[in-house]
PDB file of N, CA and C in Angstrom:
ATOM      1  N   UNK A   1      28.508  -3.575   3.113  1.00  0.00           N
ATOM      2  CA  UNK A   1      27.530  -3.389   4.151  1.00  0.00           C
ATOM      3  C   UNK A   1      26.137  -3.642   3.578  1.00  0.00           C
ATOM      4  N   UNK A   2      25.176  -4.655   3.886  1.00  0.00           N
ATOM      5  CA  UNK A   2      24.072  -4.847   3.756  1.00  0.00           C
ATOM      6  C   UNK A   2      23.145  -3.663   4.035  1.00  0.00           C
ATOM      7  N   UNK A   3      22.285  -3.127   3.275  1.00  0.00           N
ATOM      8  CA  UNK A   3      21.435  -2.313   3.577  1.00  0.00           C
ATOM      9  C   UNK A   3      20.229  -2.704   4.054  1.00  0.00           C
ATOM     10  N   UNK A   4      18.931  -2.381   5.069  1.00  0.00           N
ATOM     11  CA  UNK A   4      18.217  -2.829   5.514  1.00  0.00           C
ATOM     12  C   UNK A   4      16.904  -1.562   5.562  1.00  0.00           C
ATOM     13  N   UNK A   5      15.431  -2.395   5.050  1.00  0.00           N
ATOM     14  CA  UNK A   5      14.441  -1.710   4.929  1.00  0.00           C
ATOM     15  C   UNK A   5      13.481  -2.261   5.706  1.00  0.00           C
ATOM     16  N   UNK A   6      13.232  -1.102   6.851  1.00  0.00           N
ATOM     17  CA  UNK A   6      12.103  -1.509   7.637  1.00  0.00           C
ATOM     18  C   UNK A   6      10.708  -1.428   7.535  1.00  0.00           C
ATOM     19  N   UNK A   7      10.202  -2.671   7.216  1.00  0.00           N
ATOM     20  CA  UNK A   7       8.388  -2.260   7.558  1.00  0.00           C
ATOM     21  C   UNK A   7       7.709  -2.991   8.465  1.00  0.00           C
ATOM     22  N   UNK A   8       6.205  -2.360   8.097  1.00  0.00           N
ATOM     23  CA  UNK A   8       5.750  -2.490   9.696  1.00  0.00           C
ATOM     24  C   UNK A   8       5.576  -4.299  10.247  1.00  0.00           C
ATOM     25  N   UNK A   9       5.783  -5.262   8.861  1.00  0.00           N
ATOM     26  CA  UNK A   9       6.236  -6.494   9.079  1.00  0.00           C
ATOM     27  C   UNK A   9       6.855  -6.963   9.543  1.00  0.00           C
ATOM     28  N   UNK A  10       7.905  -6.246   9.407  1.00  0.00           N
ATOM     29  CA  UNK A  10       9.575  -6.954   9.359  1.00  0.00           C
ATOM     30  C   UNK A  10      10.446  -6.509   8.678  1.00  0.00           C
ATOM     31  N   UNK A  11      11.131  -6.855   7.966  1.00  0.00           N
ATOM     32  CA  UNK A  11      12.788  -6.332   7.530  1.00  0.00           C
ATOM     33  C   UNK A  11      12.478  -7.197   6.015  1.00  0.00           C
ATOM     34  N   UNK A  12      12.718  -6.810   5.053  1.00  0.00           N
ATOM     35  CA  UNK A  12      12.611  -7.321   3.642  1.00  0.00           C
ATOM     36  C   UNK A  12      13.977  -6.739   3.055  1.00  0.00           C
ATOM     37  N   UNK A  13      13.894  -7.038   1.586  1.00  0.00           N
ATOM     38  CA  UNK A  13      15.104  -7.079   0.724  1.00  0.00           C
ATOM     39  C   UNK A  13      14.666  -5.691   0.172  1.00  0.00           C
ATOM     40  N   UNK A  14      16.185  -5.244  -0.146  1.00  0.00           N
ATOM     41  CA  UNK A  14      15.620  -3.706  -0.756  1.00  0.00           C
ATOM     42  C   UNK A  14      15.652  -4.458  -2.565  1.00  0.00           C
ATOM     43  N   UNK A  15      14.687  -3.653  -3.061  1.00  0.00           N
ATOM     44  CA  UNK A  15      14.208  -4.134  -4.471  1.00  0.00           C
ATOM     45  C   UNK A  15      15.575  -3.644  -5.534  1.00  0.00           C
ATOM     46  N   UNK A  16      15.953  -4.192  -6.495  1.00  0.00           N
ATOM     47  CA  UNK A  16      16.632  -3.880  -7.242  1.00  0.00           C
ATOM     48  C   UNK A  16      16.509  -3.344  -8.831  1.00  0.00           C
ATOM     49  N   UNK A  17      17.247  -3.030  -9.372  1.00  0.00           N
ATOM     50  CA  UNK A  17      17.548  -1.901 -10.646  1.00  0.00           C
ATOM     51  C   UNK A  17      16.565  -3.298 -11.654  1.00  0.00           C
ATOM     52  N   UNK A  18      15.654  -2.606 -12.201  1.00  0.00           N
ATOM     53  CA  UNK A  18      14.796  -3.676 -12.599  1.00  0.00           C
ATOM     54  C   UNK A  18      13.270  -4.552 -12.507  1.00  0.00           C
ATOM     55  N   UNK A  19      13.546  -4.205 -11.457  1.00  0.00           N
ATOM     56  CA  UNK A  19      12.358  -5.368 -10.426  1.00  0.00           C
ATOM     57  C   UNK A  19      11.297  -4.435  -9.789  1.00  0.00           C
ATOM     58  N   UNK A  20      10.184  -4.931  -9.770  1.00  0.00           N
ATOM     59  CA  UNK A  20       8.775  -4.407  -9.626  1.00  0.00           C
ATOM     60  C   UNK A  20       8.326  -4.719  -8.522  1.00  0.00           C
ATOM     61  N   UNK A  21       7.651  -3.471  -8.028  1.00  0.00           N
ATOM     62  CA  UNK A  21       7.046  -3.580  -6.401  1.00  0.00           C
ATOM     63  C   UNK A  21       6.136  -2.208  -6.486  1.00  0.00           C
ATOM     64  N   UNK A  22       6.035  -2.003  -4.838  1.00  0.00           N
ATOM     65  CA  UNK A  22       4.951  -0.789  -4.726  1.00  0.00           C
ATOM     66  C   UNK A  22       6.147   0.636  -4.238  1.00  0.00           C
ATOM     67  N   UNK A  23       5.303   1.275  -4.700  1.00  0.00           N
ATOM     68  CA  UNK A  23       6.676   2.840  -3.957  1.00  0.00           C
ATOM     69  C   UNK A  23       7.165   2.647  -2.820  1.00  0.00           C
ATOM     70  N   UNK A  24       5.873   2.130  -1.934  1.00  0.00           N
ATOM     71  CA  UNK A  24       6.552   1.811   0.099  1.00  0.00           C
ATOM     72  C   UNK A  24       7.737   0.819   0.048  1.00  0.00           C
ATOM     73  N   UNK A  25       8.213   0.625  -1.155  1.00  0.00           N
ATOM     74  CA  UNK A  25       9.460  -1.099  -1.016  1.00  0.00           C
ATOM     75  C   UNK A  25      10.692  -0.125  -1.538  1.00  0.00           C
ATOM     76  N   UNK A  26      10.663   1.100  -1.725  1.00  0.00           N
ATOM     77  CA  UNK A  26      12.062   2.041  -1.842  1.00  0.00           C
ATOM     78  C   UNK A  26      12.416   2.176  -0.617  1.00  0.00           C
ATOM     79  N   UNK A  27      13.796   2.213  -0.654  1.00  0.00           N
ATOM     80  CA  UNK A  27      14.821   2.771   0.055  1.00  0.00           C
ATOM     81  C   UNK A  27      15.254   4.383  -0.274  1.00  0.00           C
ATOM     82  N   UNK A  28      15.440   5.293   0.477  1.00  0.00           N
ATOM     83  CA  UNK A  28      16.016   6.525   0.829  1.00  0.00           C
ATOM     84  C   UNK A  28      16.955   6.146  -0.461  1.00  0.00           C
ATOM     85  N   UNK A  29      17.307   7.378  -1.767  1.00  0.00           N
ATOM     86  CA  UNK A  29      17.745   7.573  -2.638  1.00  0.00           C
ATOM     87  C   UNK A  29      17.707   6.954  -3.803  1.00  0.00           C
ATOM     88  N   UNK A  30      16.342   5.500  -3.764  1.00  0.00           N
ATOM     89  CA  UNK A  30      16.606   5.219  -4.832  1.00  0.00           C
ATOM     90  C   UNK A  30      15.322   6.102  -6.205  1.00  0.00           C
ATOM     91  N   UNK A  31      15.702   5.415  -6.736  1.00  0.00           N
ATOM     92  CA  UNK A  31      14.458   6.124  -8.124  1.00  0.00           C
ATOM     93  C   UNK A  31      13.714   4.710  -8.873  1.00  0.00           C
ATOM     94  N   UNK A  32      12.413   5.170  -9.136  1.00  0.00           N
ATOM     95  CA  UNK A  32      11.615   4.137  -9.868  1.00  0.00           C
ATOM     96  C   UNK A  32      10.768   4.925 -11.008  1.00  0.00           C
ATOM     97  N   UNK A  33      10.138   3.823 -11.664  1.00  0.00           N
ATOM     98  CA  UNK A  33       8.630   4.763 -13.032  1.00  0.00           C
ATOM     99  C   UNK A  33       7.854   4.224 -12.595  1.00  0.00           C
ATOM    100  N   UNK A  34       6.655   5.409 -12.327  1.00  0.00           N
ATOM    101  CA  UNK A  34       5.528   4.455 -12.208  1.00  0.00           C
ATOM    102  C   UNK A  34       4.901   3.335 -12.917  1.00  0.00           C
ATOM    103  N   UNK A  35       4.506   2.804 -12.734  1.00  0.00           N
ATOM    104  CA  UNK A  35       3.960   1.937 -13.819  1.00  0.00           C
ATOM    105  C   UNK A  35       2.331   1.894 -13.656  1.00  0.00           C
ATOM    106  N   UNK A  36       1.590   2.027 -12.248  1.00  0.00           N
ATOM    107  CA  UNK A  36       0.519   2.229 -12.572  1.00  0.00           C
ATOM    108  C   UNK A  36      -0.513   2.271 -10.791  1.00  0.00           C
ATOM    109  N   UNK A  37      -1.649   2.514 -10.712  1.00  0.00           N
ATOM    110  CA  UNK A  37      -1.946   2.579  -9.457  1.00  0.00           C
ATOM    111  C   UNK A  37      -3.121   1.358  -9.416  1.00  0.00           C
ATOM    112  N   UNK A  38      -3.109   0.876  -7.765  1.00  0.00           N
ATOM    113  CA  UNK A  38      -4.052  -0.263  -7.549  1.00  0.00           C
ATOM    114  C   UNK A  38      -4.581   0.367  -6.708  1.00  0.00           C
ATOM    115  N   UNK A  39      -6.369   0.875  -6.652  1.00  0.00           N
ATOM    116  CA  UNK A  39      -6.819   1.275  -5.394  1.00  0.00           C
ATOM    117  C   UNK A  39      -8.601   1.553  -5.899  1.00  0.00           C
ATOM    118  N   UNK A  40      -9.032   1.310  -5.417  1.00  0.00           N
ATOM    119  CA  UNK A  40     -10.384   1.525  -5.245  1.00  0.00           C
ATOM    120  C   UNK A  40     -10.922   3.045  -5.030  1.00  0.00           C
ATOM    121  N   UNK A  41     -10.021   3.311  -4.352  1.00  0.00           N
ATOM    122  CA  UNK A  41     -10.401   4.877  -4.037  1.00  0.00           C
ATOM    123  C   UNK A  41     -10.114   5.912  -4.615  1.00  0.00           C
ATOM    124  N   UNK A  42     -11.067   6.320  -5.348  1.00  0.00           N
ATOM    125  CA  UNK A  42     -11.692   7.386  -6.353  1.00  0.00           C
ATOM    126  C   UNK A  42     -10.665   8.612  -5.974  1.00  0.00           C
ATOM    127  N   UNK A  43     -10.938   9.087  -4.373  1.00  0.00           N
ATOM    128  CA  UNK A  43     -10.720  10.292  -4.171  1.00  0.00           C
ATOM    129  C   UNK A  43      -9.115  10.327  -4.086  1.00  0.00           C
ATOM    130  N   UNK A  44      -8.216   8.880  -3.052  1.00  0.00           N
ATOM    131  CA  UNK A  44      -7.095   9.014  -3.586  1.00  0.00           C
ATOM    132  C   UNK A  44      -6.595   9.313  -4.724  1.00  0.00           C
ATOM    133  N   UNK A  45      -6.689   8.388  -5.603  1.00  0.00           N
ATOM    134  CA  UNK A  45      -6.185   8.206  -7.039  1.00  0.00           C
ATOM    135  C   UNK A  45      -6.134  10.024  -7.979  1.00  0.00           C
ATOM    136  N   UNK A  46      -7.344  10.671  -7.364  1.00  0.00           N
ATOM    137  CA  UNK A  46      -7.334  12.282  -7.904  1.00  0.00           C
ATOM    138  C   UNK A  46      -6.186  12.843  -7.371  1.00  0.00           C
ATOM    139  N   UNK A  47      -6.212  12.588  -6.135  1.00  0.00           N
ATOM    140  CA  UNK A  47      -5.571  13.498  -5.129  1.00  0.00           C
ATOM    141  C   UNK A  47      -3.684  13.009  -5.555  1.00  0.00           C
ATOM    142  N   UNK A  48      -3.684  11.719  -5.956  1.00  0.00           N
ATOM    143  CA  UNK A  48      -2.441  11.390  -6.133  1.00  0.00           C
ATOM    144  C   UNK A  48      -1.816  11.981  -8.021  1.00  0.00           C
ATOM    145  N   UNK A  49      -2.989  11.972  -8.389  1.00  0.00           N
ATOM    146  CA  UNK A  49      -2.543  12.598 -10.129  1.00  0.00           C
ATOM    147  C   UNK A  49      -2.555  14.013  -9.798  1.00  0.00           C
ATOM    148  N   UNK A  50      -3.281  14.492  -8.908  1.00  0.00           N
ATOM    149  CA  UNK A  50      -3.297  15.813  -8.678  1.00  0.00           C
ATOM    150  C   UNK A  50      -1.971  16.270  -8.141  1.00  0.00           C
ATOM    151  N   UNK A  51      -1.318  15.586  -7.554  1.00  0.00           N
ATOM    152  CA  UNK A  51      -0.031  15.756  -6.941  1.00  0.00           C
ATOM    153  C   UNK A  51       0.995  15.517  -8.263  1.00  0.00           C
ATOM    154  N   UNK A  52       0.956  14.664  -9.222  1.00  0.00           N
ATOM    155  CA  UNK A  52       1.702  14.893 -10.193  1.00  0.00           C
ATOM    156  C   UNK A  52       2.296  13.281 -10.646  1.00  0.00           C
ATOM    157  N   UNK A  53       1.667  12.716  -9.716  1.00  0.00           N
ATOM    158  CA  UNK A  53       1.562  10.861  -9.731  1.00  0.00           C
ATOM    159  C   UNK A  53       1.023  10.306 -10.879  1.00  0.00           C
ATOM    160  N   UNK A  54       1.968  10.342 -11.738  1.00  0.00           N
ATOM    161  CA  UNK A  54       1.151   9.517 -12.814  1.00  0.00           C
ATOM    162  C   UNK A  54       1.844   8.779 -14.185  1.00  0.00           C
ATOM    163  N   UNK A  55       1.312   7.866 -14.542  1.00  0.00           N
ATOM    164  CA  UNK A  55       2.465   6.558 -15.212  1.00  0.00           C
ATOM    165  C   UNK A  55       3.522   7.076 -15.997  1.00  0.00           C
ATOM    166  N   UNK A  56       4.364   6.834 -15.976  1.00  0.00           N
ATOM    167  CA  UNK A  56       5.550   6.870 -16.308  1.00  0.00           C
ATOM    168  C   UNK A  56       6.570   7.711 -16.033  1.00  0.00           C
ATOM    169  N   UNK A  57       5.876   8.909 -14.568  1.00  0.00           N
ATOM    170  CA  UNK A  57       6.960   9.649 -14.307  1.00  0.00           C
ATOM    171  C   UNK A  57       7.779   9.132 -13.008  1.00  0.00           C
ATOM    172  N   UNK A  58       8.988   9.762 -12.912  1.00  0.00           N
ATOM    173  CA  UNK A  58      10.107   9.055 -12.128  1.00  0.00           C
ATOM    174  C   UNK A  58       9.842   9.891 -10.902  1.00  0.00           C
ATOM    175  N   UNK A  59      10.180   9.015  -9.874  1.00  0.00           N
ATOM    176  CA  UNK A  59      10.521   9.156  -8.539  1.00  0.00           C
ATOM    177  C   UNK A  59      11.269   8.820  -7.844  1.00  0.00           C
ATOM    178  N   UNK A  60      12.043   9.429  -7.093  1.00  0.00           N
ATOM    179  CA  UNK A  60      13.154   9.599  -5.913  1.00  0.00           C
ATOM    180  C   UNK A  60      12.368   9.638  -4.794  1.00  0.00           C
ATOM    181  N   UNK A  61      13.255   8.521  -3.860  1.00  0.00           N
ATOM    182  CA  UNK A  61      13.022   8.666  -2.324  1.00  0.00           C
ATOM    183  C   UNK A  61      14.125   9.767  -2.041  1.00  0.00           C
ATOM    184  N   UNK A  62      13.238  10.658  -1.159  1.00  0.00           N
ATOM    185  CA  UNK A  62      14.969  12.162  -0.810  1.00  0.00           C
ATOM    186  C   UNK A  62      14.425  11.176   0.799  1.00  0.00           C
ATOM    187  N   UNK A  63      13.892  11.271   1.358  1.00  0.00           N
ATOM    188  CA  UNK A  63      14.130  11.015   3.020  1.00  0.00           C
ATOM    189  C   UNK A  63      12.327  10.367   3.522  1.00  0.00           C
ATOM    190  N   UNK A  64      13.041   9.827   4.605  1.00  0.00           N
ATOM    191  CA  UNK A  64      12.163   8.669   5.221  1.00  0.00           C
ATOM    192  C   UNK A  64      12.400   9.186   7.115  1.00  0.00           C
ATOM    193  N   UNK A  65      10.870   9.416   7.031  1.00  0.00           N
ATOM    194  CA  UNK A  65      11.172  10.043   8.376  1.00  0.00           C
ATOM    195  C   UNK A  65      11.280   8.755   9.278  1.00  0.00           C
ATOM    196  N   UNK A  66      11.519   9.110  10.992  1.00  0.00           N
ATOM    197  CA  UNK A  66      12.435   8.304  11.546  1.00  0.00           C
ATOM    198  C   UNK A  66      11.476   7.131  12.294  1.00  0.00           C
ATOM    199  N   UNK A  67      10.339   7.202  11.678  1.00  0.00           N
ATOM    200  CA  UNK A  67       9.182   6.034  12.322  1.00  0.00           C
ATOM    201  C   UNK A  67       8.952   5.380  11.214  1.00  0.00           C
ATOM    202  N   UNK A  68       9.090   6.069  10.059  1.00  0.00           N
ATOM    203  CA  UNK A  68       9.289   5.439   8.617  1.00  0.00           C
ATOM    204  C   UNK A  68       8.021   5.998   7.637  1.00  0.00           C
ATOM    205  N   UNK A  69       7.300   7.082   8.555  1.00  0.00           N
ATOM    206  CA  UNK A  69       6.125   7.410   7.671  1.00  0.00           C
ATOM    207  C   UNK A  69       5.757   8.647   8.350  1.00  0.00           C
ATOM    208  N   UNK A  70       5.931   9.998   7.549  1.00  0.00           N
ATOM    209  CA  UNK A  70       5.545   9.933   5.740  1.00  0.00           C
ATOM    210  C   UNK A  70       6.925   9.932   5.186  1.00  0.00           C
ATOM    211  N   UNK A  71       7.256   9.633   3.965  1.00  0.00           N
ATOM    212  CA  UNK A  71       8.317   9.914   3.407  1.00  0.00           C
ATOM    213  C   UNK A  71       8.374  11.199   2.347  1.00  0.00           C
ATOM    214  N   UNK A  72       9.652  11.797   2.210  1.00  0.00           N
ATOM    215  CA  UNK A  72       9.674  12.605   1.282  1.00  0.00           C
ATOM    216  C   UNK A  72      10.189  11.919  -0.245  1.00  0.00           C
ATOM    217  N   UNK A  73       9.520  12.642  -1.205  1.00  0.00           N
ATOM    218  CA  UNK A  73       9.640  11.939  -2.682  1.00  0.00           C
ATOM    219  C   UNK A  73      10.206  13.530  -3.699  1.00  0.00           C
ATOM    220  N   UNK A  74      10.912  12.862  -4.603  1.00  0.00           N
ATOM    221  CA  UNK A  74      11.266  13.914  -5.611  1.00  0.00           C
ATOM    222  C   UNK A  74      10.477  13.465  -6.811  1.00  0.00           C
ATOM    223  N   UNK A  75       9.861  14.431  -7.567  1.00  0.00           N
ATOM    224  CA  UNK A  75       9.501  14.168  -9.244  1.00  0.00           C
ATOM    225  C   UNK A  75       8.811  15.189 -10.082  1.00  0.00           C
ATOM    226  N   UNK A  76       9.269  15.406 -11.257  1.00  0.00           N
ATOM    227  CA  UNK A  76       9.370  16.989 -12.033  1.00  0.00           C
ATOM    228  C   UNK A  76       9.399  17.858 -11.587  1.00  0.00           C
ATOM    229  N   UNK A  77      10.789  17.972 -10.617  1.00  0.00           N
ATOM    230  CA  UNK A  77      11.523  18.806 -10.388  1.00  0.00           C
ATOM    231  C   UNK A  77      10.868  19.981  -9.021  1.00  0.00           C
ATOM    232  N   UNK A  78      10.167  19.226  -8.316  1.00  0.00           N
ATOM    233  CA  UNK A  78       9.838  19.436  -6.838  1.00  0.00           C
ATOM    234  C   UNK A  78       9.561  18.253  -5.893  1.00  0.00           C
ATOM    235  N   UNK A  79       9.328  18.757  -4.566  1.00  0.00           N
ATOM    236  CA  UNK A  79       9.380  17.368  -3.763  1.00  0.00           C
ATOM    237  C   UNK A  79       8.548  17.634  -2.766  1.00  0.00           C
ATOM    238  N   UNK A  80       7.690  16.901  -2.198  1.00  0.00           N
ATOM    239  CA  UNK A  80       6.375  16.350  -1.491  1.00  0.00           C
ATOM    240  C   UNK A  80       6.934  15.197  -0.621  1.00  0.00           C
ATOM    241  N   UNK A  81       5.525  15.175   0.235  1.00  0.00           N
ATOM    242  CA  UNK A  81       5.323  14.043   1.322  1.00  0.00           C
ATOM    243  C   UNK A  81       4.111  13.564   1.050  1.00  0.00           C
ATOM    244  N   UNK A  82       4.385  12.147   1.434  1.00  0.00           N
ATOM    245  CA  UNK A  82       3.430  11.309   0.945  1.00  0.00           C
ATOM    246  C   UNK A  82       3.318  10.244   2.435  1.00  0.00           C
ATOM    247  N   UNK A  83       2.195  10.016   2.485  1.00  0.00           N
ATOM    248  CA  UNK A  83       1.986   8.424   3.396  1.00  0.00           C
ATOM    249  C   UNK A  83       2.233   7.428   2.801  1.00  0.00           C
ATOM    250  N   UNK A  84       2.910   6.354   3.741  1.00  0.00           N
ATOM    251  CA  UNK A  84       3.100   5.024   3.111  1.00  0.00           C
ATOM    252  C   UNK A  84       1.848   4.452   2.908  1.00  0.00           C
ATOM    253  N   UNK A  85       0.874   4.167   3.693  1.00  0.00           N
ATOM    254  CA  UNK A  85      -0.079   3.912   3.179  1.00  0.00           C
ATOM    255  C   UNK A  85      -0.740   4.058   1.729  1.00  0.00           C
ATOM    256  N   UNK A  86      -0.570   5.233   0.909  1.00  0.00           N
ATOM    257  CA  UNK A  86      -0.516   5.631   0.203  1.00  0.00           C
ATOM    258  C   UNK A  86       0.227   5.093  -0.945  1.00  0.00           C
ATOM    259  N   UNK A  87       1.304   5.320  -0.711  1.00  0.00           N
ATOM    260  CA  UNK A  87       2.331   4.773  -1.701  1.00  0.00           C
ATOM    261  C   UNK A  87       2.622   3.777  -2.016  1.00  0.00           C
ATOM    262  N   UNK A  88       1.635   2.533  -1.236  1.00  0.00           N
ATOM    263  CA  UNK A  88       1.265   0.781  -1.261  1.00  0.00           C
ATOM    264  C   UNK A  88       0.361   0.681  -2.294  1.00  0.00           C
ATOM    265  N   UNK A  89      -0.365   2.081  -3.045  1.00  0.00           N
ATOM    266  CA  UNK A  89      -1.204   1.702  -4.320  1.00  0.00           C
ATOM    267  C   UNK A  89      -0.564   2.312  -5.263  1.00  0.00           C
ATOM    268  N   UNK A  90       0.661   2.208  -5.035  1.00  0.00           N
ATOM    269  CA  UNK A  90       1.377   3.008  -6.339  1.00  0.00           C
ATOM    270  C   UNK A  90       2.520   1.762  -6.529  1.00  0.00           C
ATOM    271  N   UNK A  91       1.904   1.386  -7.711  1.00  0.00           N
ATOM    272  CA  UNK A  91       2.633   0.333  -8.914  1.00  0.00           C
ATOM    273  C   UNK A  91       4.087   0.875  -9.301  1.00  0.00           C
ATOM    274  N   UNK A  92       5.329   0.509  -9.113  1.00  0.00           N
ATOM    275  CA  UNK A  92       6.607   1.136  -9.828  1.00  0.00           C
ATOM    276  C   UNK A  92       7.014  -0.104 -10.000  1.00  0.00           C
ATOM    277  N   UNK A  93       8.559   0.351 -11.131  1.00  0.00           N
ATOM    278  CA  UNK A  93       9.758  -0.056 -11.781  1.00  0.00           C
ATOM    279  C   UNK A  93      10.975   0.113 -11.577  1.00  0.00           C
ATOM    280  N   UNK A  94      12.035  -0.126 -10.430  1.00  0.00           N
ATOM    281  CA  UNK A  94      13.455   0.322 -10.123  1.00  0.00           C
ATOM    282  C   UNK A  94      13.877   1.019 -10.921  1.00  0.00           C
ATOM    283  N   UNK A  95      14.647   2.051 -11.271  1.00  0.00           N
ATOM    284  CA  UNK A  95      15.683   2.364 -12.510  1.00  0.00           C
ATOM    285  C   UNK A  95      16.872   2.420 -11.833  1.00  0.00           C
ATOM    286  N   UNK A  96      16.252   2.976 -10.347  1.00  0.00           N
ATOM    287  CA  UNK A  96      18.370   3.049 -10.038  1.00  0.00           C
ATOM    288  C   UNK A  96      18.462   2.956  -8.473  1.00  0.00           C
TER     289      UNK A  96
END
């Protein structure tokens, strides 16, 4: 069964064990490392290390609400919601 990831584009490929994209290109259960953030904005970028966002720790998609935004995320061992918007300046790495 083909799996399918919706954005507000269109329908894309879900990213694989390996391959580099932004957090919004996960699918529900997978995991990535950060690798790093792209954003201009000062106050995000606090607000996102402040949350616990920051290079090289791992993240889990746990659930994707049913419009597709916000999603819930797992990493060191608690779990948050985040906007996709948001998660389009966050640089990752597939692991699984």
């Amino acid at each position: 069964m083909q799996e399918r990831n919706r954005h507000q584009h269109g329908k894309r490929q879900r990213l694989q064990t390996g391959q580099e994209g932004h957090l919004s290109d996960l699918d529900r259960g997978q995991k990535a490392i950060v690798l790093d953030f792209h954003n201009d904005n000062a106050a995000l970028r606090r607000r996102l290390l402040d949350m616990g966002i920051t290079k090289g720790v791992e993240i889990e998609i746990k659930k994707i609400a049913p419009l597709g935004d916000p999603v819930d995320i797992r990493l060191r061992g608690y779990e948050l919601c985040i906007r996709r918007k948001d998660m389009r300046s966050i640089d990752i790495k597939v692991v699984k």
